[in-house]
PDB file of N, CA and C in Angstrom:
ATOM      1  N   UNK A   1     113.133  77.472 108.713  1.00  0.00           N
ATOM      2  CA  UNK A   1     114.177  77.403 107.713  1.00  0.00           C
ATOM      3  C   UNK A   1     115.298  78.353 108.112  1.00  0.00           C
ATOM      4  N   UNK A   2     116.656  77.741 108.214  1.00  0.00           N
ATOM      5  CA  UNK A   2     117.815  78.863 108.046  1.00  0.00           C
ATOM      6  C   UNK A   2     118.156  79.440 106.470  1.00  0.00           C
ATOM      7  N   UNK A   3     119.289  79.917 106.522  1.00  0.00           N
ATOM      8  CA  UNK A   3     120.020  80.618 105.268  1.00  0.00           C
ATOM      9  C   UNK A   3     120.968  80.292 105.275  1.00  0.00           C
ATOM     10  N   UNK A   4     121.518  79.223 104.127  1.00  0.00           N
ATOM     11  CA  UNK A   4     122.659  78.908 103.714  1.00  0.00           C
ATOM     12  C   UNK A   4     123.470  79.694 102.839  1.00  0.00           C
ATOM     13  N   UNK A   5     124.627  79.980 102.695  1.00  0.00           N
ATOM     14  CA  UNK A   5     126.385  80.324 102.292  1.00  0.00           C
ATOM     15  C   UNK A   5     125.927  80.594 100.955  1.00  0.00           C
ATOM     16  N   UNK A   6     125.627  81.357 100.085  1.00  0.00           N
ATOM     17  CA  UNK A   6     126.226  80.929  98.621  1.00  0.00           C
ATOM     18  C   UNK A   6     126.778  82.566  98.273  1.00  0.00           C
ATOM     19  N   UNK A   7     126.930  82.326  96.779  1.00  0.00           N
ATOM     20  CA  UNK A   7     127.555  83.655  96.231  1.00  0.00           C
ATOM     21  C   UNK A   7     126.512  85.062  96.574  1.00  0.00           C
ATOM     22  N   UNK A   8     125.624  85.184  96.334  1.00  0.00           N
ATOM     23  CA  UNK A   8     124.855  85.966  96.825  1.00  0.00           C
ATOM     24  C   UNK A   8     123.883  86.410  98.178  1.00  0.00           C
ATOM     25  N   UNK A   9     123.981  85.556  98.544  1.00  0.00           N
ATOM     26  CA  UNK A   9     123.740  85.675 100.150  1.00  0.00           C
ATOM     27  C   UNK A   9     124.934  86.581 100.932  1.00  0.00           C
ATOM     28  N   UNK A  10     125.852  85.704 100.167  1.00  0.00           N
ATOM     29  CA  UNK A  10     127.413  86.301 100.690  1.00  0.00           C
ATOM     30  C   UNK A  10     127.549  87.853 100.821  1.00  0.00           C
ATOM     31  N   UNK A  11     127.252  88.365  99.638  1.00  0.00           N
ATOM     32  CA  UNK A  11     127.110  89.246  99.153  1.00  0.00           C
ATOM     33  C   UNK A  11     126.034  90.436 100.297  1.00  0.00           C
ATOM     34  N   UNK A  12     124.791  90.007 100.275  1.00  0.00           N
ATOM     35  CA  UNK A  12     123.847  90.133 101.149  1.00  0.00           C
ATOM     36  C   UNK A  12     124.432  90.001 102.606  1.00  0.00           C
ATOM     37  N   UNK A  13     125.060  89.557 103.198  1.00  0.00           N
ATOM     38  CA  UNK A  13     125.655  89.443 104.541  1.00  0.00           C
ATOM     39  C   UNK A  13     126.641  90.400 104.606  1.00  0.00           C
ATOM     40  N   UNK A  14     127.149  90.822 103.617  1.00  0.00           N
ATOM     41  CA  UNK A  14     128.637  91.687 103.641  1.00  0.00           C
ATOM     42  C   UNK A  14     127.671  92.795 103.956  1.00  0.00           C
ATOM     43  N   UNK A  15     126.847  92.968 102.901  1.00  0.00           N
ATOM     44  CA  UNK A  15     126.154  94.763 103.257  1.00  0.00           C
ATOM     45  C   UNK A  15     125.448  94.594 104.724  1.00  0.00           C
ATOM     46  N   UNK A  16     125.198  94.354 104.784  1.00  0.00           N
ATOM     47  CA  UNK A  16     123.847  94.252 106.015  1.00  0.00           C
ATOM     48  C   UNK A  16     125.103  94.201 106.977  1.00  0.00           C
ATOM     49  N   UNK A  17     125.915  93.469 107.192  1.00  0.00           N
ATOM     50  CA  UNK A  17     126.830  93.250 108.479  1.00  0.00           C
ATOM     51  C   UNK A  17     127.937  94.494 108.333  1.00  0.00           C
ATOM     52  N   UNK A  18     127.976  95.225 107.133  1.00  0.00           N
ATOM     53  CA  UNK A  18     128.840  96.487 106.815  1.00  0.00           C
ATOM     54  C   UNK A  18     128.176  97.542 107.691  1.00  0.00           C
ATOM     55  N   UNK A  19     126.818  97.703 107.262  1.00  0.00           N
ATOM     56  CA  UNK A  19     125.841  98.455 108.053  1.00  0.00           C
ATOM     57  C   UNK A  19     125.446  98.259 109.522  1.00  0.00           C
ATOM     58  N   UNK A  20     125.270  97.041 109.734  1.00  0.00           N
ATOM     59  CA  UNK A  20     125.524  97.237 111.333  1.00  0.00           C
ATOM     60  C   UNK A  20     126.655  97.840 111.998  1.00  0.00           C
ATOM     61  N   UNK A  21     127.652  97.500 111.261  1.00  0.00           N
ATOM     62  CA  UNK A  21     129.212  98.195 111.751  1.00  0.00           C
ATOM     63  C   UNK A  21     129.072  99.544 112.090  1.00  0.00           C
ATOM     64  N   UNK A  22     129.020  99.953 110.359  1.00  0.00           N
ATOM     65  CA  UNK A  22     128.440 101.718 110.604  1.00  0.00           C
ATOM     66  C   UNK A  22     127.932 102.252 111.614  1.00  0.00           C
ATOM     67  N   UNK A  23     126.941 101.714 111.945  1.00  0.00           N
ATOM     68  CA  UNK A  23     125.605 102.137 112.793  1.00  0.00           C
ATOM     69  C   UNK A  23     125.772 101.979 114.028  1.00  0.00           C
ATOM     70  N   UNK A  24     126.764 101.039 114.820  1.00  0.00           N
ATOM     71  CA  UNK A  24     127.001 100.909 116.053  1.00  0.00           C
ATOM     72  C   UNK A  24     125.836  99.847 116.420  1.00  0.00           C
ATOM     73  N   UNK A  25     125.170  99.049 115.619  1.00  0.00           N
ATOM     74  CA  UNK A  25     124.324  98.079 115.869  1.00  0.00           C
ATOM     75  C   UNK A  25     125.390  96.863 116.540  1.00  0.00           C
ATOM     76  N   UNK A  26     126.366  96.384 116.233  1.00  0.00           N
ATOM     77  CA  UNK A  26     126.766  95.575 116.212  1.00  0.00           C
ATOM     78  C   UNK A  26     128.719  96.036 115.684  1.00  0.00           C
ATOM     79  N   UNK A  27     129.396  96.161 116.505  1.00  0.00           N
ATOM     80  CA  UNK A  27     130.358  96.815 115.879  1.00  0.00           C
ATOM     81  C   UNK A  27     131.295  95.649 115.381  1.00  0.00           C
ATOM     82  N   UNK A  28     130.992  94.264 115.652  1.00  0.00           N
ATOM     83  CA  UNK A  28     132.121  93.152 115.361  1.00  0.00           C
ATOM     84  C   UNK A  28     131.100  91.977 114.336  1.00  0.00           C
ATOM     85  N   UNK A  29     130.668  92.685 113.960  1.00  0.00           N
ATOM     86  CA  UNK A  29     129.129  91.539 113.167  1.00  0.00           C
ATOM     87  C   UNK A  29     129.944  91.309 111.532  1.00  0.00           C
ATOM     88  N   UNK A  30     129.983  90.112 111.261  1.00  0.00           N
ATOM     89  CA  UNK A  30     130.667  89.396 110.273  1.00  0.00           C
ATOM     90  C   UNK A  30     129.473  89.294 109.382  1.00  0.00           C
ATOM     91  N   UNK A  31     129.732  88.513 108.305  1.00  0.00           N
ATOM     92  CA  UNK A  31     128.931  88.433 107.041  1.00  0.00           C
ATOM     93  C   UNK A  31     128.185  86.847 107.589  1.00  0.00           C
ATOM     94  N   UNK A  32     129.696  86.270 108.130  1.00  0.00           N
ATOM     95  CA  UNK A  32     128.917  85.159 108.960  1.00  0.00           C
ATOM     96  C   UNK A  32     128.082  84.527 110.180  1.00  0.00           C
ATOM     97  N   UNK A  33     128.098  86.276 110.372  1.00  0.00           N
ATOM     98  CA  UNK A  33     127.526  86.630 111.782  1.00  0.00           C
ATOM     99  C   UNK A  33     126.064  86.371 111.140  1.00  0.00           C
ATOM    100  N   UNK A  34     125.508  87.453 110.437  1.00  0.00           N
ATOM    101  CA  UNK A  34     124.179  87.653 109.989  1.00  0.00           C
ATOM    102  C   UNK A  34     123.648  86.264 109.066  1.00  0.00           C
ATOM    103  N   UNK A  35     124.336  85.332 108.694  1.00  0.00           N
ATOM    104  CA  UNK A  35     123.841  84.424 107.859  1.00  0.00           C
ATOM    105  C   UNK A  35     123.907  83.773 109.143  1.00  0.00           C
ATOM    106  N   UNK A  36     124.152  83.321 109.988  1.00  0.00           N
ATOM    107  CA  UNK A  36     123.739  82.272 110.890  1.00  0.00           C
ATOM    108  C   UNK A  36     122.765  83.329 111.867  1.00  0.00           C
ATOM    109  N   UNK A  37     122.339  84.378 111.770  1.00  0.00           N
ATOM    110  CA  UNK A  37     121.244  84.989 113.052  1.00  0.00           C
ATOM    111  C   UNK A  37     119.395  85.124 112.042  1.00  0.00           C
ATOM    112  N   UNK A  38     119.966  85.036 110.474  1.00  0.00           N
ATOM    113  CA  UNK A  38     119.046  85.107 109.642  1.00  0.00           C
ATOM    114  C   UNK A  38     117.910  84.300 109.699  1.00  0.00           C
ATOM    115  N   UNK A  39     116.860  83.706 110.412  1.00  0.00           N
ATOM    116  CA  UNK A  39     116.021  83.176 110.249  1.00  0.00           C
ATOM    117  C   UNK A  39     115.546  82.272 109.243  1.00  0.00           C
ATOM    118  N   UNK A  40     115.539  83.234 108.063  1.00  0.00           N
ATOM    119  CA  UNK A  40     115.026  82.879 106.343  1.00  0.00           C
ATOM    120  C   UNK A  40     115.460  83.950 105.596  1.00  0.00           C
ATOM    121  N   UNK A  41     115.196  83.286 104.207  1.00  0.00           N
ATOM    122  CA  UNK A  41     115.698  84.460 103.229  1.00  0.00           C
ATOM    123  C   UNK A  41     114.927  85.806 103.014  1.00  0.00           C
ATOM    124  N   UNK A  42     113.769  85.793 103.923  1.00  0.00           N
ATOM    125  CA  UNK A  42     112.984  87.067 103.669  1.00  0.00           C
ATOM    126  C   UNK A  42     113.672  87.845 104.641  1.00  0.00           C
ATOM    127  N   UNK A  43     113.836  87.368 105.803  1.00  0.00           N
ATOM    128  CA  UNK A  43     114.646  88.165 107.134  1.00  0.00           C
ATOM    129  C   UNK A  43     115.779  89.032 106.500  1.00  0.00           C
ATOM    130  N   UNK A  44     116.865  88.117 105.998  1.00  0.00           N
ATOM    131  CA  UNK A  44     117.847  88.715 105.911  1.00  0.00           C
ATOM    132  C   UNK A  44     117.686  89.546 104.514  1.00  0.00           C
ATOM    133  N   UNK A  45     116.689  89.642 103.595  1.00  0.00           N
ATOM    134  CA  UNK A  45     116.544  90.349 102.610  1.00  0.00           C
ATOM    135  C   UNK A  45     115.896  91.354 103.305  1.00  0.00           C
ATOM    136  N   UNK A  46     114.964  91.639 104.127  1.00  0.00           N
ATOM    137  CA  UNK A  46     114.517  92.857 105.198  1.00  0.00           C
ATOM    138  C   UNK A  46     115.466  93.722 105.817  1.00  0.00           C
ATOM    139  N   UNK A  47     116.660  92.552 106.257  1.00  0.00           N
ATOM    140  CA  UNK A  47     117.364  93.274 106.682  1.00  0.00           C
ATOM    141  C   UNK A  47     118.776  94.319 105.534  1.00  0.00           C
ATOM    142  N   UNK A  48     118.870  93.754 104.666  1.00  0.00           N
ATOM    143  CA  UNK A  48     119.678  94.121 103.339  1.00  0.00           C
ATOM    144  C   UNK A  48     119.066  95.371 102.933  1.00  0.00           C
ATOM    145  N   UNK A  49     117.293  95.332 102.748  1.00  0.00           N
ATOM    146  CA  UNK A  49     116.990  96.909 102.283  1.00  0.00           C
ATOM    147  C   UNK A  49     117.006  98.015 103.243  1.00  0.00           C
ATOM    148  N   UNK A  50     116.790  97.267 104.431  1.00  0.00           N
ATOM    149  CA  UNK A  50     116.824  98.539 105.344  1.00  0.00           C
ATOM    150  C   UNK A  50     118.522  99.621 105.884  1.00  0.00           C
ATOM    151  N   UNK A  51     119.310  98.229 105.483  1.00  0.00           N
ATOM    152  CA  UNK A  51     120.713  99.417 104.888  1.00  0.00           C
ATOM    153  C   UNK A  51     120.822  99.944 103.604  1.00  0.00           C
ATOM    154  N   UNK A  52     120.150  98.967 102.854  1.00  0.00           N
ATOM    155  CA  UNK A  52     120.560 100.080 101.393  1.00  0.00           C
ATOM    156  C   UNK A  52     119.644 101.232 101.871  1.00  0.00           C
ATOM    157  N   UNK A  53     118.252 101.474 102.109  1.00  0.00           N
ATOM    158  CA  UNK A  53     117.624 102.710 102.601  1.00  0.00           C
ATOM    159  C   UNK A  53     118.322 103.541 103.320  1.00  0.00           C
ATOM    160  N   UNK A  54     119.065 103.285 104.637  1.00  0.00           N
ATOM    161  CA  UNK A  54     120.064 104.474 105.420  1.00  0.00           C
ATOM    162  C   UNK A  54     120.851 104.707 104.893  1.00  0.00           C
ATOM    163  N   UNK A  55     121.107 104.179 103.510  1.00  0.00           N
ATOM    164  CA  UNK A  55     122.482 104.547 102.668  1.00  0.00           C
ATOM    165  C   UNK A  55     121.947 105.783 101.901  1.00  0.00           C
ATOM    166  N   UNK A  56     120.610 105.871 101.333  1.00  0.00           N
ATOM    167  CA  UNK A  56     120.055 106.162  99.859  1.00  0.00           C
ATOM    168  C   UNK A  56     119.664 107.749 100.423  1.00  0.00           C
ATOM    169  N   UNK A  57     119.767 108.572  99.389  1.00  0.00           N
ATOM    170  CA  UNK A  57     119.438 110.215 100.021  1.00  0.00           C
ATOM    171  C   UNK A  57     118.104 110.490  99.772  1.00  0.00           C
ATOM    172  N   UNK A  58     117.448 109.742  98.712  1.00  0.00           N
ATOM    173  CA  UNK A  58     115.976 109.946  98.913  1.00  0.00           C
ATOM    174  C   UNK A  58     115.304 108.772  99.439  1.00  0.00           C
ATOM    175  N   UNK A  59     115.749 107.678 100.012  1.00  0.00           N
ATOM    176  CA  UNK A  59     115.276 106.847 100.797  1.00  0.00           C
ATOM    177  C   UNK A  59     114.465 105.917  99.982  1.00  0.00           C
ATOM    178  N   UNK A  60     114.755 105.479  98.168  1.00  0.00           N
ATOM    179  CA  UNK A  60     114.313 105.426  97.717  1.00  0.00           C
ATOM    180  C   UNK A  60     115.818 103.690  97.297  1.00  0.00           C
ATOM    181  N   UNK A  61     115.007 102.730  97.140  1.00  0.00           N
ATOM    182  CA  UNK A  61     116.454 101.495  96.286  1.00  0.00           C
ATOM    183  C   UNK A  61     115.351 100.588  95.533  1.00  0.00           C
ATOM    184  N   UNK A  62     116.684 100.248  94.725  1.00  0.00           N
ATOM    185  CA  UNK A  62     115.711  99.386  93.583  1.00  0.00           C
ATOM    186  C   UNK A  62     116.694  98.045  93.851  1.00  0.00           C
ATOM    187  N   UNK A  63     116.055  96.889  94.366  1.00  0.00           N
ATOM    188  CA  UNK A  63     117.183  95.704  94.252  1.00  0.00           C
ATOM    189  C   UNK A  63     116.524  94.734  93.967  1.00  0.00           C
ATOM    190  N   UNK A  64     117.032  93.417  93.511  1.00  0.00           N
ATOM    191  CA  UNK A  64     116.456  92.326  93.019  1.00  0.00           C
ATOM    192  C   UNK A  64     117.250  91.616  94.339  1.00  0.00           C
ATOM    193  N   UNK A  65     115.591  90.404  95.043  1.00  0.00           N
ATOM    194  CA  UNK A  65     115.457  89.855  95.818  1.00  0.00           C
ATOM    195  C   UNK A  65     115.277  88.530  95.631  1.00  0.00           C
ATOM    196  N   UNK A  66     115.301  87.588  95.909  1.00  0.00           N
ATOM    197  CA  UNK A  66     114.763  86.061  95.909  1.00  0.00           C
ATOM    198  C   UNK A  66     113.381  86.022  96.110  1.00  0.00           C
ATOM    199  N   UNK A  67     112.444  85.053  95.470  1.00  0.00           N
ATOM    200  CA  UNK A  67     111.128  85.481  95.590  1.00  0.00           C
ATOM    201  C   UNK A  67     110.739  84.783  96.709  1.00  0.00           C
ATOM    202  N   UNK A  68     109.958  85.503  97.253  1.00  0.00           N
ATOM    203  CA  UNK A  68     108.950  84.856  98.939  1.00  0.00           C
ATOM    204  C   UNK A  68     108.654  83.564  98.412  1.00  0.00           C
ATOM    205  N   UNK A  69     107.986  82.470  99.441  1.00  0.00           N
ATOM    206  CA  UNK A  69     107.311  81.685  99.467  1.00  0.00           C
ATOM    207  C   UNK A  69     107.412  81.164  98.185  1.00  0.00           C
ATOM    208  N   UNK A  70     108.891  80.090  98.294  1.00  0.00           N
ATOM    209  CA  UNK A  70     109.205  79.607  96.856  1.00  0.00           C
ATOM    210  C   UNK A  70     108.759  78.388  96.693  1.00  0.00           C
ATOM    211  N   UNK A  71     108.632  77.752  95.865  1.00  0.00           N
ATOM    212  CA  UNK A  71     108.348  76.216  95.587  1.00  0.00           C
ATOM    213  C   UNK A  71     109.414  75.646  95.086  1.00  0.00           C
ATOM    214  N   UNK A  72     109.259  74.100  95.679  1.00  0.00           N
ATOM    215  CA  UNK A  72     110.450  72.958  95.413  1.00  0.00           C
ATOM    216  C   UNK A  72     110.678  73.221  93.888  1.00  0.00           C
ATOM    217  N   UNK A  73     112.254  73.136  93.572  1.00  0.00           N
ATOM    218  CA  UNK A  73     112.254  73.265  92.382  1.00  0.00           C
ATOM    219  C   UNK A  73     112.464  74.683  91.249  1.00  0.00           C
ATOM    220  N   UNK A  74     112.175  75.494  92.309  1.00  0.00           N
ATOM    221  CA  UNK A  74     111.746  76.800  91.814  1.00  0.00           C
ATOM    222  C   UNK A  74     113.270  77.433  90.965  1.00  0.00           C
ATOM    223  N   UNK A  75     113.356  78.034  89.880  1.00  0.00           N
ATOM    224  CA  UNK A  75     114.300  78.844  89.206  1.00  0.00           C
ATOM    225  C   UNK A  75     114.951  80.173  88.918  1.00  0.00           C
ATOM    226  N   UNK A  76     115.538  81.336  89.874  1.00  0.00           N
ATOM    227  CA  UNK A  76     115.046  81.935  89.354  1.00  0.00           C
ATOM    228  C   UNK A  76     116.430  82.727  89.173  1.00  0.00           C
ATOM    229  N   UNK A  77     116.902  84.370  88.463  1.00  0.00           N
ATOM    230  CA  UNK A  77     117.844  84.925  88.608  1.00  0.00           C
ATOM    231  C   UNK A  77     117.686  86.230  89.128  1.00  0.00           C
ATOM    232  N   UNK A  78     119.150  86.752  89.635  1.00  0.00           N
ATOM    233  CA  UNK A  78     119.343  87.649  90.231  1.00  0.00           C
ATOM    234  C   UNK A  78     120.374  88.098  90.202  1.00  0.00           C
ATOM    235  N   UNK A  79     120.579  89.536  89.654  1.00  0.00           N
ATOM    236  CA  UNK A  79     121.314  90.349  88.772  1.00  0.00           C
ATOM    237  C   UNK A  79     121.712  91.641  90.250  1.00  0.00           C
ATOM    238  N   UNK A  80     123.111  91.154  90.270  1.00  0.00           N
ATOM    239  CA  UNK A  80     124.135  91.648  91.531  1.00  0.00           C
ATOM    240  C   UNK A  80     125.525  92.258  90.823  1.00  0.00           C
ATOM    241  N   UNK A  81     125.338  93.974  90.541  1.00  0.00           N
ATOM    242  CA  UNK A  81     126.908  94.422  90.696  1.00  0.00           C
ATOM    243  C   UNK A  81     127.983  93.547  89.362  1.00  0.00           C
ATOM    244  N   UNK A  82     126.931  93.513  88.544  1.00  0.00           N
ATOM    245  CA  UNK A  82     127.119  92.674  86.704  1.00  0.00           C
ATOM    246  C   UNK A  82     127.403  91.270  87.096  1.00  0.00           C
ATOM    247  N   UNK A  83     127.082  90.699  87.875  1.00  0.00           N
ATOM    248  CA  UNK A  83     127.193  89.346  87.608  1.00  0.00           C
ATOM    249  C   UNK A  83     125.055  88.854  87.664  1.00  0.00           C
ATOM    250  N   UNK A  84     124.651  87.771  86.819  1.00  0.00           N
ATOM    251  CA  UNK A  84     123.618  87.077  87.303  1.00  0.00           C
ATOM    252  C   UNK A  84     124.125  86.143  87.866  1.00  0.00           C
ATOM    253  N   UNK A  85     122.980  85.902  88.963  1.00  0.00           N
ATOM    254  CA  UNK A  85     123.052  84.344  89.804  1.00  0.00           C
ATOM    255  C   UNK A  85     122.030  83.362  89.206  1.00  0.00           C
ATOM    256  N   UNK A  86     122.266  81.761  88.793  1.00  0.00           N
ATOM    257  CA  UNK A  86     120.817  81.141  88.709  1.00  0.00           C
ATOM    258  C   UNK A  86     120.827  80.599  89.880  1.00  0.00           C
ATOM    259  N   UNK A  87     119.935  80.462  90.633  1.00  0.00           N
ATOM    260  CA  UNK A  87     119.560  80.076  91.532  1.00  0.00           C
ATOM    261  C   UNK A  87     118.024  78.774  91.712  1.00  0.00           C
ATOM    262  N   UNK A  88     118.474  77.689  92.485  1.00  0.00           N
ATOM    263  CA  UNK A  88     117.358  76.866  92.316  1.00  0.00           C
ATOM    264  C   UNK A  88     117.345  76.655  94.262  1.00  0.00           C
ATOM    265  N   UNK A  89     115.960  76.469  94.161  1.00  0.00           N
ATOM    266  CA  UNK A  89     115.056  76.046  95.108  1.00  0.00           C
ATOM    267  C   UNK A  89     114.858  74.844  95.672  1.00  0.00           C
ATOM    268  N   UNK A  90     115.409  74.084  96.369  1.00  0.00           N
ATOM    269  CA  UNK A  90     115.608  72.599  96.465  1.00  0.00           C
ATOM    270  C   UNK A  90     115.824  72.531  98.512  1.00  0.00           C
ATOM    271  N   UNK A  91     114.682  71.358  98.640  1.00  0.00           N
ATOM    272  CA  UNK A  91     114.781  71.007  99.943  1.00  0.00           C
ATOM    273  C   UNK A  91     114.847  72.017 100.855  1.00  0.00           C
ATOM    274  N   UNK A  92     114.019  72.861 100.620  1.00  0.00           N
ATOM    275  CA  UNK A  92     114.085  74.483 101.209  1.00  0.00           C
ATOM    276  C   UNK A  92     115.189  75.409 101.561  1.00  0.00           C
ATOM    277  N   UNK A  93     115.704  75.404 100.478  1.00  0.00           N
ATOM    278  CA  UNK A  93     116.946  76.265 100.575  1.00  0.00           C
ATOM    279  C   UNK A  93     117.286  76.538  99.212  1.00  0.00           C
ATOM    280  N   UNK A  94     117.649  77.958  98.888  1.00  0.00           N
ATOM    281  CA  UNK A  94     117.938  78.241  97.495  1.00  0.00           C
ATOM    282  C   UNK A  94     119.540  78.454  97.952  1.00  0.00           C
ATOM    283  N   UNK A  95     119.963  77.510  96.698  1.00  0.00           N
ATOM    284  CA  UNK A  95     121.463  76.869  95.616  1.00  0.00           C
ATOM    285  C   UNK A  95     121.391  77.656  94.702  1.00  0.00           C
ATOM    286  N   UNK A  96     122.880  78.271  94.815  1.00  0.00           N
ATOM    287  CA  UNK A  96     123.709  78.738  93.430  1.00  0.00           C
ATOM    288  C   UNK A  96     123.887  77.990  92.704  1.00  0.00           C
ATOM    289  N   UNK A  97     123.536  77.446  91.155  1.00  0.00           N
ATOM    290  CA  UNK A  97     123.705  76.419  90.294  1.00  0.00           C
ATOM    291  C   UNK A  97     124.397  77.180  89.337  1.00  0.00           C
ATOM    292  N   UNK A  98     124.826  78.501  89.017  1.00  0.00           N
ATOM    293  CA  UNK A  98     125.384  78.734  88.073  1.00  0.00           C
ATOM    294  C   UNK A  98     125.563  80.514  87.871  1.00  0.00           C
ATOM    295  N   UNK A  99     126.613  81.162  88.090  1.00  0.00           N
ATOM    296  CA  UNK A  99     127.239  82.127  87.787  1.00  0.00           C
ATOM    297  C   UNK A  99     127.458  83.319  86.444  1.00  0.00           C
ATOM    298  N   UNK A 100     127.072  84.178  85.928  1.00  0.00           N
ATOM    299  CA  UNK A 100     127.590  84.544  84.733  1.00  0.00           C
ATOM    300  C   UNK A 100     127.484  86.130  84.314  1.00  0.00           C
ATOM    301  N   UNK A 101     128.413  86.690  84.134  1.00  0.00           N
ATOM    302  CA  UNK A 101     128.347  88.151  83.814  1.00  0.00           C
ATOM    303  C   UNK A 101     126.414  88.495  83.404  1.00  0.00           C
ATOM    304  N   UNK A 102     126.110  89.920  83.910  1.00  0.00           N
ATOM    305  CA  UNK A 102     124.694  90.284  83.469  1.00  0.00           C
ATOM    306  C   UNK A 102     124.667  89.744  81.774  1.00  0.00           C
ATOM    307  N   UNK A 103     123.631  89.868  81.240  1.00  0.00           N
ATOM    308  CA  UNK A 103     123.303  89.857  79.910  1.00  0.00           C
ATOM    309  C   UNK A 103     124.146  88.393  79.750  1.00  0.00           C
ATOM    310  N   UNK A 104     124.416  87.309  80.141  1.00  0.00           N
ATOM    311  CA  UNK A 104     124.968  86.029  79.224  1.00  0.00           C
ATOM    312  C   UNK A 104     123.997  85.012  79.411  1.00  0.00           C
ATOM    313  N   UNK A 105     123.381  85.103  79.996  1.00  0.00           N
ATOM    314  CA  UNK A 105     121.643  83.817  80.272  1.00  0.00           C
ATOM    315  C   UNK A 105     121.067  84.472  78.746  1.00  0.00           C
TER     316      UNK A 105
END
């Protein structure tokens, strides 16, 4: 499975490809760099905590992830910087279906 484009992935590619910058991993690495080198959504969520961690002073982050090993169909949200995402699970790839400030679901 790859990783497709949506609002939060997006999001997820900006940090992770911000942090390679930083770091001298990669000094020209785009948001669209890391969504097309991403494997799956666990990869590039591996790779998302391990910059919020070199960011964090006690090495310590709390983030909401997409859940592993999803099923067709699957529903779920994810609460990013006051916006929620709904997100559905379809043909192995999780779709943004719907947008909305935290607290309006």
């Amino acid at each position: 499975m790859s990783v497709l484009p949506s609002p939060f992935i997006n999001l997820i590619a900006k940090e992770v490809a911000d942090h390679w910058i930083e770091t001298g991993q990669d000094p020209e690495c785009t948001p669209e760099d890391i969504i097309e080198m991403a494997s799956d959504y666990e990869e590039l969520q591996k790779w998302r905590i391990d910059a919020l961690m070199a960011k964090s002073p006690d090495g310590v982050v709390n983030v909401t992830v997409l859940p592993p090993n999803p099923k067709e169909g699957q529903v779920t949200l994810v609460d990013y910087d006051g916006y929620t995402y709904r997100y559905h699970f379809k043909r192995g790839h999780w779709s943004c279906v719907e947008t909305r400030r935290t607290g309006m679901f």
